[in-house]
PDB file of N, CA and C in Angstrom:
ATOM      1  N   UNK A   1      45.308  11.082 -29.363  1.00  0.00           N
ATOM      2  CA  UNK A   1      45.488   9.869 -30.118  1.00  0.00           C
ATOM      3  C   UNK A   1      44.484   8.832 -29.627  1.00  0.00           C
ATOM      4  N   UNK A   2      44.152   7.845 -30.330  1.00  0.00           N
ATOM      5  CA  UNK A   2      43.115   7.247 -30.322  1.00  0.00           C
ATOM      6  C   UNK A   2      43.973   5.271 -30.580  1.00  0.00           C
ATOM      7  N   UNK A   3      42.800   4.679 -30.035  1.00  0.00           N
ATOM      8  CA  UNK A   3      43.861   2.914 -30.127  1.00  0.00           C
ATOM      9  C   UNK A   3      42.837   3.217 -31.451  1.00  0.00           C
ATOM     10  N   UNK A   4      43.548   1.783 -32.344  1.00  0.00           N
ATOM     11  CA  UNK A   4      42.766   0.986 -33.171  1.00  0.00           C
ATOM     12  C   UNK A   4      42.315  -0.610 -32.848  1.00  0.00           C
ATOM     13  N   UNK A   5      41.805  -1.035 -33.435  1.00  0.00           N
ATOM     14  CA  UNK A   5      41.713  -2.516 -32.695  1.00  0.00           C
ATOM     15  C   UNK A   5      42.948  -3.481 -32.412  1.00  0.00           C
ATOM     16  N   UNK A   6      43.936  -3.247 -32.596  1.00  0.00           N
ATOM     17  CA  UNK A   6      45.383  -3.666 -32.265  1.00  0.00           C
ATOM     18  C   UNK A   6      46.023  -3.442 -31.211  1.00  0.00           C
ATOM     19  N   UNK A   7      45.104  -2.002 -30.883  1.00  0.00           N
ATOM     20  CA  UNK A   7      45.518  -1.569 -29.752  1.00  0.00           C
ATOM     21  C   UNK A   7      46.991  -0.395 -29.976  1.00  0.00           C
ATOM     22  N   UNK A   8      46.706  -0.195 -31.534  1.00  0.00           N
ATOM     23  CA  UNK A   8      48.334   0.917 -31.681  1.00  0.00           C
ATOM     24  C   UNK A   8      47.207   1.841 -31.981  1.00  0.00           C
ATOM     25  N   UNK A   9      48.222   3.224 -31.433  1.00  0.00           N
ATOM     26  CA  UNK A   9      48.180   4.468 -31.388  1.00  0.00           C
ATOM     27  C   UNK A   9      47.960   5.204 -32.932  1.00  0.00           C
ATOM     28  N   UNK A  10      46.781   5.375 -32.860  1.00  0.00           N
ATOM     29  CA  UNK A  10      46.706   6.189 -34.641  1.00  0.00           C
ATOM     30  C   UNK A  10      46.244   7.808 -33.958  1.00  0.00           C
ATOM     31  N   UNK A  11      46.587   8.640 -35.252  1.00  0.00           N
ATOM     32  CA  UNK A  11      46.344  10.114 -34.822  1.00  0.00           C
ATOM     33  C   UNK A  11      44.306  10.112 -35.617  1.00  0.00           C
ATOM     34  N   UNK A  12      43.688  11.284 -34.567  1.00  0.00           N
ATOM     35  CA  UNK A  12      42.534  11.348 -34.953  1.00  0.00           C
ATOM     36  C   UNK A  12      41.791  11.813 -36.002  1.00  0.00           C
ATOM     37  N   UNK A  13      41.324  11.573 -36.416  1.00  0.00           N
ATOM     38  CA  UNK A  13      41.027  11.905 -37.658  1.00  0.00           C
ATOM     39  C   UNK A  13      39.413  12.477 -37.614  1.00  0.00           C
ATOM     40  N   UNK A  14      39.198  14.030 -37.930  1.00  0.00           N
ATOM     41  CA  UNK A  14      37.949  14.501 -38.235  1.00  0.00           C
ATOM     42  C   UNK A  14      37.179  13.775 -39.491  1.00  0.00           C
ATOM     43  N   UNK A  15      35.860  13.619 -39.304  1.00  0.00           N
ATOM     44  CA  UNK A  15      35.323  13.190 -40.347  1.00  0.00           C
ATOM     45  C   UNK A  15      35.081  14.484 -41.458  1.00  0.00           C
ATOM     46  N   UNK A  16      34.387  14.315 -42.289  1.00  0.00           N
ATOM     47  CA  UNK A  16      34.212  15.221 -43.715  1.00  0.00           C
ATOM     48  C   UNK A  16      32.892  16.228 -42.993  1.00  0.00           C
ATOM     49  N   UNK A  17      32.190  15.319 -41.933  1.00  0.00           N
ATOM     50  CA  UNK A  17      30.347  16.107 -42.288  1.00  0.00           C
ATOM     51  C   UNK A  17      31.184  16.945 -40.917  1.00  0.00           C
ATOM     52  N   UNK A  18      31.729  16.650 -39.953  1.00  0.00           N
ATOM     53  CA  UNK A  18      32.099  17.189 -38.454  1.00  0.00           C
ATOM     54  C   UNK A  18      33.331  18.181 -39.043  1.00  0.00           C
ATOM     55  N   UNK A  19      33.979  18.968 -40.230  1.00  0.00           N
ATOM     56  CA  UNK A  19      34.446  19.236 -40.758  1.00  0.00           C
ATOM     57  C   UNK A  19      33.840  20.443 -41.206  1.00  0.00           C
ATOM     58  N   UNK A  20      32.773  20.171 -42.114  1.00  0.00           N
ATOM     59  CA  UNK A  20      32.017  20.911 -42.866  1.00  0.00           C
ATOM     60  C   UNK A  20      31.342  21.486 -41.232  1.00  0.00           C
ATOM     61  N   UNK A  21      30.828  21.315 -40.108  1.00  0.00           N
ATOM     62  CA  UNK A  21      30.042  21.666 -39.664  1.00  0.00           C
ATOM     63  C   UNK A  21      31.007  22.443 -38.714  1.00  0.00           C
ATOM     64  N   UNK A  22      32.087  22.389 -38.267  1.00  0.00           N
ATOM     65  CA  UNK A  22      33.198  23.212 -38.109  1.00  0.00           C
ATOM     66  C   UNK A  22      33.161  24.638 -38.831  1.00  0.00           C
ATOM     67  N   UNK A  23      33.262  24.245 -40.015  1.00  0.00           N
ATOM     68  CA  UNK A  23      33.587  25.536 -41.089  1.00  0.00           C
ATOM     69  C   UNK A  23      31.943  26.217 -41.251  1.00  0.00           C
ATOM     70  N   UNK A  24      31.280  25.517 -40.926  1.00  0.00           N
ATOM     71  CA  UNK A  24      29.707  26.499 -40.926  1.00  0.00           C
ATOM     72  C   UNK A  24      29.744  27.434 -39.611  1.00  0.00           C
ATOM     73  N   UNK A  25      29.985  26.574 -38.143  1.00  0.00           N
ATOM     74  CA  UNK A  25      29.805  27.678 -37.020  1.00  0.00           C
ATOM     75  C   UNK A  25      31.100  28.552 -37.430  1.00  0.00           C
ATOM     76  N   UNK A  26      32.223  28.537 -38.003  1.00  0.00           N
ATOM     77  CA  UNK A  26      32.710  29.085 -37.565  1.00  0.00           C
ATOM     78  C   UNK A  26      32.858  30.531 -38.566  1.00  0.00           C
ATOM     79  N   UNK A  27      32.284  29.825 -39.640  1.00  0.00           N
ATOM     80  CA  UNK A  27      31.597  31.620 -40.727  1.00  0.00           C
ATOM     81  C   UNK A  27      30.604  31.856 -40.231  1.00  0.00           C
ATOM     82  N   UNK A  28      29.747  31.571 -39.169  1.00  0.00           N
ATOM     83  CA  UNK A  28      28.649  31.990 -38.477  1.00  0.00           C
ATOM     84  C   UNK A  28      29.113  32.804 -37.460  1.00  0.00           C
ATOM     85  N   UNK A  29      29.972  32.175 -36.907  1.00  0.00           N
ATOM     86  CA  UNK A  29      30.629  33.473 -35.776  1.00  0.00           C
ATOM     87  C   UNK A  29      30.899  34.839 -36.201  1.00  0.00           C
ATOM     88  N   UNK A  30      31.914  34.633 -37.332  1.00  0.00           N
ATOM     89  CA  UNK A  30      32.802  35.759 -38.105  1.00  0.00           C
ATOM     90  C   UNK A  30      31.431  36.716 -38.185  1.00  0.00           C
ATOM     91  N   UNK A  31      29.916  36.310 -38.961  1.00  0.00           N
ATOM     92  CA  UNK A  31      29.383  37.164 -39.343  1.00  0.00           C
ATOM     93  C   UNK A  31      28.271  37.625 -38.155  1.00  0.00           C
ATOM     94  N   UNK A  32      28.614  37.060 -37.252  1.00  0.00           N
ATOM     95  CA  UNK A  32      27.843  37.508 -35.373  1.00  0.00           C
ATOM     96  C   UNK A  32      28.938  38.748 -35.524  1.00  0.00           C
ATOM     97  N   UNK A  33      30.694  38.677 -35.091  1.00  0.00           N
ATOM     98  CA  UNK A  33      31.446  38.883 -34.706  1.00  0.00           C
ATOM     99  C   UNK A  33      31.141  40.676 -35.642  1.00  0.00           C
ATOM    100  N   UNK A  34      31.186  40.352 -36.878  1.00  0.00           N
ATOM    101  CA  UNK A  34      31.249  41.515 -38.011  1.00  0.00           C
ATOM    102  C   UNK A  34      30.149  42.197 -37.552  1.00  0.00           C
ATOM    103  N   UNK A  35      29.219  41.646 -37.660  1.00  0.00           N
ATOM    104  CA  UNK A  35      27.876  42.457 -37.395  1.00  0.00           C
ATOM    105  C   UNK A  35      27.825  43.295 -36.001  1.00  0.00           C
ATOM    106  N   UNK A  36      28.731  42.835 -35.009  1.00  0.00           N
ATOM    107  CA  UNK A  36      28.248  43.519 -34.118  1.00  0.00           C
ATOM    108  C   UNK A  36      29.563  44.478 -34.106  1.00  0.00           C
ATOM    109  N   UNK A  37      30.884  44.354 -34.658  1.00  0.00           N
ATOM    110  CA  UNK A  37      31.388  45.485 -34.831  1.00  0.00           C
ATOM    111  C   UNK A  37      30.690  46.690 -35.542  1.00  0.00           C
ATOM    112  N   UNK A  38      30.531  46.562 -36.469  1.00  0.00           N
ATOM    113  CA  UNK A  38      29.299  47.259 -37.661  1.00  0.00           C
ATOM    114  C   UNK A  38      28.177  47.930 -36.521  1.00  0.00           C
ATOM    115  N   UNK A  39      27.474  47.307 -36.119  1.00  0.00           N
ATOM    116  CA  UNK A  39      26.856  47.989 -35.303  1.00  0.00           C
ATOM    117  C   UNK A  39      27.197  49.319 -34.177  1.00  0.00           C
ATOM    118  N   UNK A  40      28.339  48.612 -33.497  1.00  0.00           N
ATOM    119  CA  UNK A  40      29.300  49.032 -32.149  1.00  0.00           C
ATOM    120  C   UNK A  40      29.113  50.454 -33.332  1.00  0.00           C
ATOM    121  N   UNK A  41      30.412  50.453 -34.587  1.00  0.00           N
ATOM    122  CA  UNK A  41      30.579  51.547 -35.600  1.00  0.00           C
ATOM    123  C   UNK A  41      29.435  53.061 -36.019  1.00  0.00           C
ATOM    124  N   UNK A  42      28.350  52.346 -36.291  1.00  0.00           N
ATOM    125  CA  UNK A  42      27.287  52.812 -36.705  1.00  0.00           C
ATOM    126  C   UNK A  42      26.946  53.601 -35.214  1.00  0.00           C
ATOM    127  N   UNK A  43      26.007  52.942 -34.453  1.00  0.00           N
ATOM    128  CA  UNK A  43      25.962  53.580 -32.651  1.00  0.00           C
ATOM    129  C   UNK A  43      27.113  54.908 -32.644  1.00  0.00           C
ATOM    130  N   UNK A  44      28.451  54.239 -32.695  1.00  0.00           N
ATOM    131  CA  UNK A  44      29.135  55.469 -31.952  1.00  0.00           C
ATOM    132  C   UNK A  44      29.304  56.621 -33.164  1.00  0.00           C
ATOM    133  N   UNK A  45      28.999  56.626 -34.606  1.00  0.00           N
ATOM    134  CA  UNK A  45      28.990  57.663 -35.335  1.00  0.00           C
ATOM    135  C   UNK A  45      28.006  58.441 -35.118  1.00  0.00           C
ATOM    136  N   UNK A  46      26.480  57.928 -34.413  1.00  0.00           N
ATOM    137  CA  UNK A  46      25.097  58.234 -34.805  1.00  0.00           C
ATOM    138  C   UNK A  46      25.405  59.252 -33.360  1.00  0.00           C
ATOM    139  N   UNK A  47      26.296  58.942 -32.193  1.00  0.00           N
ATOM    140  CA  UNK A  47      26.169  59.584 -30.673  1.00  0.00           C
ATOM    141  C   UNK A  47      26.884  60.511 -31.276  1.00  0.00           C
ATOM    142  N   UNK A  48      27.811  60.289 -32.069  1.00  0.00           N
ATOM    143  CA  UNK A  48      28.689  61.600 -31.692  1.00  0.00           C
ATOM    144  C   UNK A  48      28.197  62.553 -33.237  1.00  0.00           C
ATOM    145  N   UNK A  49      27.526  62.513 -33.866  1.00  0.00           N
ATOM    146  CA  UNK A  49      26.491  63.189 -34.604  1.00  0.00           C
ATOM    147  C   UNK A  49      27.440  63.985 -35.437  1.00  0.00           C
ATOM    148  N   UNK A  50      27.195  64.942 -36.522  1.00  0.00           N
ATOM    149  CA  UNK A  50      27.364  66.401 -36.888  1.00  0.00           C
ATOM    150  C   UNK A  50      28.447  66.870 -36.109  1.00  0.00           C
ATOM    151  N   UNK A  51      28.390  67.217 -34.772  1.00  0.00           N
ATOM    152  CA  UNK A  51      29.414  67.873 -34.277  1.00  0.00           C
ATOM    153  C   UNK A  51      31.229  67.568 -34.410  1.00  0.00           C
ATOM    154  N   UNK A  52      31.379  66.266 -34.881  1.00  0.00           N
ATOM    155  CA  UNK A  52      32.767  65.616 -34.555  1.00  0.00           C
ATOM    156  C   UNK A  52      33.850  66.358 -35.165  1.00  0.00           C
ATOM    157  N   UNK A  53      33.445  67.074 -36.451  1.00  0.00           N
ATOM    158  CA  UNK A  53      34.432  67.779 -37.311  1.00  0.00           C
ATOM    159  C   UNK A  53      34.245  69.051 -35.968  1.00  0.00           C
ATOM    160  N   UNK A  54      33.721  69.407 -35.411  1.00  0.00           N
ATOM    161  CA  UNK A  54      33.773  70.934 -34.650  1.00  0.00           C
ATOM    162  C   UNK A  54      34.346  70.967 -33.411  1.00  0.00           C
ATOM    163  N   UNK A  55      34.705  69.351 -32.777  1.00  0.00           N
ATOM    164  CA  UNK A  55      35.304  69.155 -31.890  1.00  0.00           C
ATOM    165  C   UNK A  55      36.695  69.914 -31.529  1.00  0.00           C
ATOM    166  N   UNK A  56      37.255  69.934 -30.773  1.00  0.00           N
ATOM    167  CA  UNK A  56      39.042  70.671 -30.614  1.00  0.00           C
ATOM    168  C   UNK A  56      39.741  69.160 -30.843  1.00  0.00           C
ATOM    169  N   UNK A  57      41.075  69.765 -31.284  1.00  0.00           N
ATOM    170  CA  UNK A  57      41.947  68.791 -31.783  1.00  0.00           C
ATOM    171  C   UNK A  57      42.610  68.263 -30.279  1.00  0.00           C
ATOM    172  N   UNK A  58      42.968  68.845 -29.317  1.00  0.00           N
ATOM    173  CA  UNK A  58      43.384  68.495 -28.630  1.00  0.00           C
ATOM    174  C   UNK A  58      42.824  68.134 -26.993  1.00  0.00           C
ATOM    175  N   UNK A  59      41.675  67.341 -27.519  1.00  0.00           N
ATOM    176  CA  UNK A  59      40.767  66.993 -26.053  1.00  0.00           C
ATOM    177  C   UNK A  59      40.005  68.727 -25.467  1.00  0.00           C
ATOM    178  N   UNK A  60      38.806  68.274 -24.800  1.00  0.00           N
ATOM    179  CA  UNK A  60      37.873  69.577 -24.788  1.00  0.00           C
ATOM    180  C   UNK A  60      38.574  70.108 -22.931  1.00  0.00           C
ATOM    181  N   UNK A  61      39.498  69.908 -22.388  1.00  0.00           N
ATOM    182  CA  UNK A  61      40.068  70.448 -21.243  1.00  0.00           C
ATOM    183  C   UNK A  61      39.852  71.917 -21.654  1.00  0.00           C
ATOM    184  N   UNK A  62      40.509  72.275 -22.653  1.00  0.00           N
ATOM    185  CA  UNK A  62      40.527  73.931 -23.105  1.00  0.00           C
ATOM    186  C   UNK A  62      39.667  74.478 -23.372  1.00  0.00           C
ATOM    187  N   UNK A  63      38.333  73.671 -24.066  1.00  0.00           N
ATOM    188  CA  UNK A  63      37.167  74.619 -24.268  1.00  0.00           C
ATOM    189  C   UNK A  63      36.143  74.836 -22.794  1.00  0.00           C
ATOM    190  N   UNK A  64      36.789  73.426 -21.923  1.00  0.00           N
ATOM    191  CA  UNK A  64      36.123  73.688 -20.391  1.00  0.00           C
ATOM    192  C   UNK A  64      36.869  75.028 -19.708  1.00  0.00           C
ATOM    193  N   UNK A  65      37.904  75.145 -19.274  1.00  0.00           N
ATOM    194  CA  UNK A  65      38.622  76.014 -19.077  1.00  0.00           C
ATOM    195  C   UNK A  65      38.620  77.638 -19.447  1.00  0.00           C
ATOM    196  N   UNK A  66      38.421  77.166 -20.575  1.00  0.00           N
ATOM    197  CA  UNK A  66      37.897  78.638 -21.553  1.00  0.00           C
ATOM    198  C   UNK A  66      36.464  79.672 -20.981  1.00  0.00           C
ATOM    199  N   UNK A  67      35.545  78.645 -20.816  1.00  0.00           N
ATOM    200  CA  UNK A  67      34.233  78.680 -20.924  1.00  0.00           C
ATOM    201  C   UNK A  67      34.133  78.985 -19.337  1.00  0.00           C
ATOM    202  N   UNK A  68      34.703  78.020 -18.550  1.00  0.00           N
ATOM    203  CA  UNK A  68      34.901  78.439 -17.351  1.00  0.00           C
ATOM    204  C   UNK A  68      35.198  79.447 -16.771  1.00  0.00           C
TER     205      UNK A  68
END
């Protein structure tokens, strides 16, 4: 809370442009934020390649074991 020249307690009030510039960083983040999920996405499809459908369903312990 903020005085007024009276010296009483008024609640603060954002202006319109400090508002608007709020709502700009903060769809600027979202599309930092998106993009680098998207990325993270893309990376870990590109590592784990072709093979993922040929993987074992139940963690590769058994094909070590096996092979072993």
């Amino acid at each position: 809370m903020t005085e007024d020249d009276n010296g009483e307690k008024v609640p603060f009030r954002w202006t319109d442009e400090q508002l608007k510039r709020r709502r700009q960083r903060s769809i600027a983040l979202a599309l930092v934020l998106g993009g680098l999920v998207l990325l993270f996405f893309i990376v870990t499809i590109a590592k784990l390649g072709g093979n993922v459908a040929k993987r074992p369903a139940f963690g590769s312990v058994a094909v070590i074991e096996h092979v072993g």
